[in-house]
C-alpha atoms as a PDB file:
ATOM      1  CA  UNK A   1       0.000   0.000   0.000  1.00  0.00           C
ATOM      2  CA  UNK A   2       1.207   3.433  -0.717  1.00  0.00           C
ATOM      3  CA  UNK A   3       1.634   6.302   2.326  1.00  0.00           C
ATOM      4  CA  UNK A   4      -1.356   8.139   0.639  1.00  0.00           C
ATOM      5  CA  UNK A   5      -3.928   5.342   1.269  1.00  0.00           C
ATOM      6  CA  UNK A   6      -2.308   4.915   4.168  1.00  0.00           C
ATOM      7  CA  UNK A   7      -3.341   7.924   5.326  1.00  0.00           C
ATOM      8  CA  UNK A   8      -6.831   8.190   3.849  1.00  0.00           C
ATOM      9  CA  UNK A   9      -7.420   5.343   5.946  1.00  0.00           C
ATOM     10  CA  UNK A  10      -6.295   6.322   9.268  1.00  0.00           C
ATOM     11  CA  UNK A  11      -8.751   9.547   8.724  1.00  0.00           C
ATOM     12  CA  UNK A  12     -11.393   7.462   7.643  1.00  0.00           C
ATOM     13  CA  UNK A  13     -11.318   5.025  10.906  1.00  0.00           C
ATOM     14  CA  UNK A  14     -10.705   8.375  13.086  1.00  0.00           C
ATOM     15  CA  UNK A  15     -13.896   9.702  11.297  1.00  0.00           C
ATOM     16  CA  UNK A  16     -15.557   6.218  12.349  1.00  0.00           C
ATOM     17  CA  UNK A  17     -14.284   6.465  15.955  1.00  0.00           C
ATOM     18  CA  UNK A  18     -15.400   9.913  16.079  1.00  0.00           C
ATOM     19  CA  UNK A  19     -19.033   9.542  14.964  1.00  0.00           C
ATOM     20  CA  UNK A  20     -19.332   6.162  16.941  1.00  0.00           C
ATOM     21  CA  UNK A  21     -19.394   8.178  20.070  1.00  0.00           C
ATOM     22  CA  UNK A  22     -22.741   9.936  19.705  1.00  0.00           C
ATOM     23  CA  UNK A  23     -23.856   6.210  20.191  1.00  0.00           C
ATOM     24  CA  UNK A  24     -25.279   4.804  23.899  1.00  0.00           C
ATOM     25  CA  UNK A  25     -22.409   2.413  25.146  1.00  0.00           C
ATOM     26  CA  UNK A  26     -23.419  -1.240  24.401  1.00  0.00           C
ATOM     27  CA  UNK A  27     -21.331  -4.398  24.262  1.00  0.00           C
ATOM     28  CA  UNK A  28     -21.328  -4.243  20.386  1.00  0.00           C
ATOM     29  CA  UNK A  29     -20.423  -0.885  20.009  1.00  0.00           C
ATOM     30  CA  UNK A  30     -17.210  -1.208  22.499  1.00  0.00           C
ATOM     31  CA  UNK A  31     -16.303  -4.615  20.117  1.00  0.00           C
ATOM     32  CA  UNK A  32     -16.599  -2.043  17.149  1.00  0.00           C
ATOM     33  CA  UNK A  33     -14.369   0.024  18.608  1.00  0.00           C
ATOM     34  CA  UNK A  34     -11.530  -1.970  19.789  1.00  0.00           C
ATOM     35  CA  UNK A  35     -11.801  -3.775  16.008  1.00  0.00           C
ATOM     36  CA  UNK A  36     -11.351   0.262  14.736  1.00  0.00           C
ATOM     37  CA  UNK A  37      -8.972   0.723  17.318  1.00  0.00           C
ATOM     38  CA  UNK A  38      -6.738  -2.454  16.521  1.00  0.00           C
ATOM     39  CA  UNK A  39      -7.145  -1.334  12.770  1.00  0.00           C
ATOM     40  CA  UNK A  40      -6.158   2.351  13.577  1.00  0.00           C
ATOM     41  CA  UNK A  41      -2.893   1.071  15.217  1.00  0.00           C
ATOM     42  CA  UNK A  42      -2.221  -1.693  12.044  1.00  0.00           C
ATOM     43  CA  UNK A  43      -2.546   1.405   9.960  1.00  0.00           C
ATOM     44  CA  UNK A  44      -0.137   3.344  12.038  1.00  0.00           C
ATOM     45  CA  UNK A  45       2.422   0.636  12.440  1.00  0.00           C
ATOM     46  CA  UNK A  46       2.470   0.438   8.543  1.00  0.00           C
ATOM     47  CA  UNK A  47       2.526   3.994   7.877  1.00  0.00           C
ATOM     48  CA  UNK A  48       5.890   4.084  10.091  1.00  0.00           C
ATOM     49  CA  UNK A  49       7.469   1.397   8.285  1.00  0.00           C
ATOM     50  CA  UNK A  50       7.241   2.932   4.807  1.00  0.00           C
ATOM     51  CA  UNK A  51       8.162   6.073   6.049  1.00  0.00           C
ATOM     52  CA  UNK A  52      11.260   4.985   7.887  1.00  0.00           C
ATOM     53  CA  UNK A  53      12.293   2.824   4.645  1.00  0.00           C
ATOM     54  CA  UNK A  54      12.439   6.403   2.656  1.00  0.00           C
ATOM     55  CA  UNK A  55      14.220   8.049   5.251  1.00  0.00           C
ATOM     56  CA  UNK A  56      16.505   5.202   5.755  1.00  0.00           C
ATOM     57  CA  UNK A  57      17.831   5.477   2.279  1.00  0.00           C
ATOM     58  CA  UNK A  58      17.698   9.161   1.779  1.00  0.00           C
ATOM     59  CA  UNK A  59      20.725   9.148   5.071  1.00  0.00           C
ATOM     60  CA  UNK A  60      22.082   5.976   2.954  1.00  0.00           C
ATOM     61  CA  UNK A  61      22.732   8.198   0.470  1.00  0.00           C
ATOM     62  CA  UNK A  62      23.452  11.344   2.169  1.00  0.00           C
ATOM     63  CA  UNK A  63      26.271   9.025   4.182  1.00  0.00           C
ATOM     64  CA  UNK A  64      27.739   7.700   0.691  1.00  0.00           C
ATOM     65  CA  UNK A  65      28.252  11.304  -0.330  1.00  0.00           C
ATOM     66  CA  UNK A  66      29.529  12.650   2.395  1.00  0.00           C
ATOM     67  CA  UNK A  67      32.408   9.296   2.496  1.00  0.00           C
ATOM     68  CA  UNK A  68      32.887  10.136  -0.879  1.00  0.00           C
ATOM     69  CA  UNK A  69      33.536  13.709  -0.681  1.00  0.00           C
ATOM     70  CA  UNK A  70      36.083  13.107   2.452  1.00  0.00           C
ATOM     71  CA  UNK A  71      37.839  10.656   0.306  1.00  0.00           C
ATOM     72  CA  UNK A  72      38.042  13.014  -2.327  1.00  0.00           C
ATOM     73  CA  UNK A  73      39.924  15.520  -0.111  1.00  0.00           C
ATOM     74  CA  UNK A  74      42.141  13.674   1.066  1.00  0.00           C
ATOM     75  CA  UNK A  75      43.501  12.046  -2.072  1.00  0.00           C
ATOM     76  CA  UNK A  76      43.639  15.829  -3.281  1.00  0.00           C
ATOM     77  CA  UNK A  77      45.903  16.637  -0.220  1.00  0.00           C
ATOM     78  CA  UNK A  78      47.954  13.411  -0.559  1.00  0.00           C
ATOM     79  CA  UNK A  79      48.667  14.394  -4.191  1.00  0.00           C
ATOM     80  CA  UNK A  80      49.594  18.022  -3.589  1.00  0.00           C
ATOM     81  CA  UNK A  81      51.832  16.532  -0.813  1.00  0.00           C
ATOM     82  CA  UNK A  82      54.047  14.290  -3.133  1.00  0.00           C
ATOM     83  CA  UNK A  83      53.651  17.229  -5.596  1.00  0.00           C
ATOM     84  CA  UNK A  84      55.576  19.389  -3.598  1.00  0.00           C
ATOM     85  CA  UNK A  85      58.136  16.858  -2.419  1.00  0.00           C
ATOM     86  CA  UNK A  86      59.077  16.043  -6.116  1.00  0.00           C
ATOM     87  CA  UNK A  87      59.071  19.857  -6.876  1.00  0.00           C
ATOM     88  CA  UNK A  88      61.202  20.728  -3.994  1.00  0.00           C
ATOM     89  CA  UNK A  89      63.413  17.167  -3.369  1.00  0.00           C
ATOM     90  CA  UNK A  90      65.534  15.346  -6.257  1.00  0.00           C
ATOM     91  CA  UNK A  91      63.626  12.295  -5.739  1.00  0.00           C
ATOM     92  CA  UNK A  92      63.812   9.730  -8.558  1.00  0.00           C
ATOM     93  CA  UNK A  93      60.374   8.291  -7.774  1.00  0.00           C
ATOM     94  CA  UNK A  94      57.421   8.427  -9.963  1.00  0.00           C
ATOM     95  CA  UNK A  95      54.557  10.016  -7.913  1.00  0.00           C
ATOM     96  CA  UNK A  96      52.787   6.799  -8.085  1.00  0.00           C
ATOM     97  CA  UNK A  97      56.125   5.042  -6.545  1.00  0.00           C
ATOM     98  CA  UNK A  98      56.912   8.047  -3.687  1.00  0.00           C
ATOM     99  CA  UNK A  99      52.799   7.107  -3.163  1.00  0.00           C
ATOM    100  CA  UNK A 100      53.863   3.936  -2.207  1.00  0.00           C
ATOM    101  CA  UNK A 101      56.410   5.054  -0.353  1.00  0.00           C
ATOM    102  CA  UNK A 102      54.564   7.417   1.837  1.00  0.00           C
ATOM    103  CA  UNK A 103      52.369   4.487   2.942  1.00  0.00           C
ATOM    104  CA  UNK A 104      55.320   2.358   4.007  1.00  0.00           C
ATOM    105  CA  UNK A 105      56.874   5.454   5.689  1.00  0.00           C
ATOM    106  CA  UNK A 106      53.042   6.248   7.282  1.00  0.00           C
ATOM    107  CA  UNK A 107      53.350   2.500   8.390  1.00  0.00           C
ATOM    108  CA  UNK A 108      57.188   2.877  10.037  1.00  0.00           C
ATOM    109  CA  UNK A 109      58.983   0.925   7.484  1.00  0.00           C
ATOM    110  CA  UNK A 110      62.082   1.660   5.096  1.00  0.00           C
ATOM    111  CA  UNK A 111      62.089   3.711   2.051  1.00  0.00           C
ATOM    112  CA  UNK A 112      64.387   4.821  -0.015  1.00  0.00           C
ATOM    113  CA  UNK A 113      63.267   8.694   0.501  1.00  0.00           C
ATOM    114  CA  UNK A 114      65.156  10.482   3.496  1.00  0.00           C
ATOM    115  CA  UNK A 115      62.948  10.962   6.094  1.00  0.00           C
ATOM    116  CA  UNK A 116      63.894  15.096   6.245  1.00  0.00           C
ATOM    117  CA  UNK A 117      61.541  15.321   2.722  1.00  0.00           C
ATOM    118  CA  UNK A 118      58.675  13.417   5.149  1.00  0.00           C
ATOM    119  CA  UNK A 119      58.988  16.199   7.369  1.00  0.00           C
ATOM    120  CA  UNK A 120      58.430  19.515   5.254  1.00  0.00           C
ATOM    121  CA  UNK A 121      57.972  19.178   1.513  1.00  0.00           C
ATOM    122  CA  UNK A 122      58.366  22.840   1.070  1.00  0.00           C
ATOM    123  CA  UNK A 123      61.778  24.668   0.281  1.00  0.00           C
END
């Protein structure tokens, strides 16, 4: 069902409820109500589900961009990094290669870069 008939239905049995209680109390009539009642809060139930399924993956989404953008940042300020080390450094690396070296000197291991171009890239 969609969230529109949904909620053409929960007016409709609030209508109901409404109108039921210009009624004397009887036996039947308090049976009608509970089976309204019981409806009203099947209706609800449903109406909460579909509308925390949309708003479920409108953050799904939200979350991928937002990953996406931070990624994006940093690779831009990883590149500029080993830009400026193999503008300012005689390195014989590719940038790809010093790449791979910044992540083994990130992770403490050897490179073959001295680690005085880790520490300031500029001149």
């Amino acid at each position: 069902m969609s969230i529109k008939s949904l909620k053409d239905r929960l007016k409709d049995i609030e209508r109901e409820l409404d109108s039921l209680k210009v009624f004397r109390s009887t036996a039947q009539l308090k049976k009608f109500q509970r089976a309204l009642i019981g409806e009203q809060s099947f209706v609800k139930s449903e109406l909460k589900k579909l509308t925390t399924k949309t708003t479920k993956e409108s953050t799904q989404s939200e979350i991928i961009k937002l990953a996406n953008k931070n990624r994006s940042e940093k690779m831009k300020r990883t590149w500029r990094y080993l830009k400026a080390i193999k503008k300012n450094y005689p390195v014989k690396l590719s940038t790809k290669e010093l790449r791979t070296a910044l992540r083994k000197h990130r992770q403490g291991l050897e490179t073959d870069v001295p680690d005085v171009v880790w520490r300031n890239p500029s001149p």
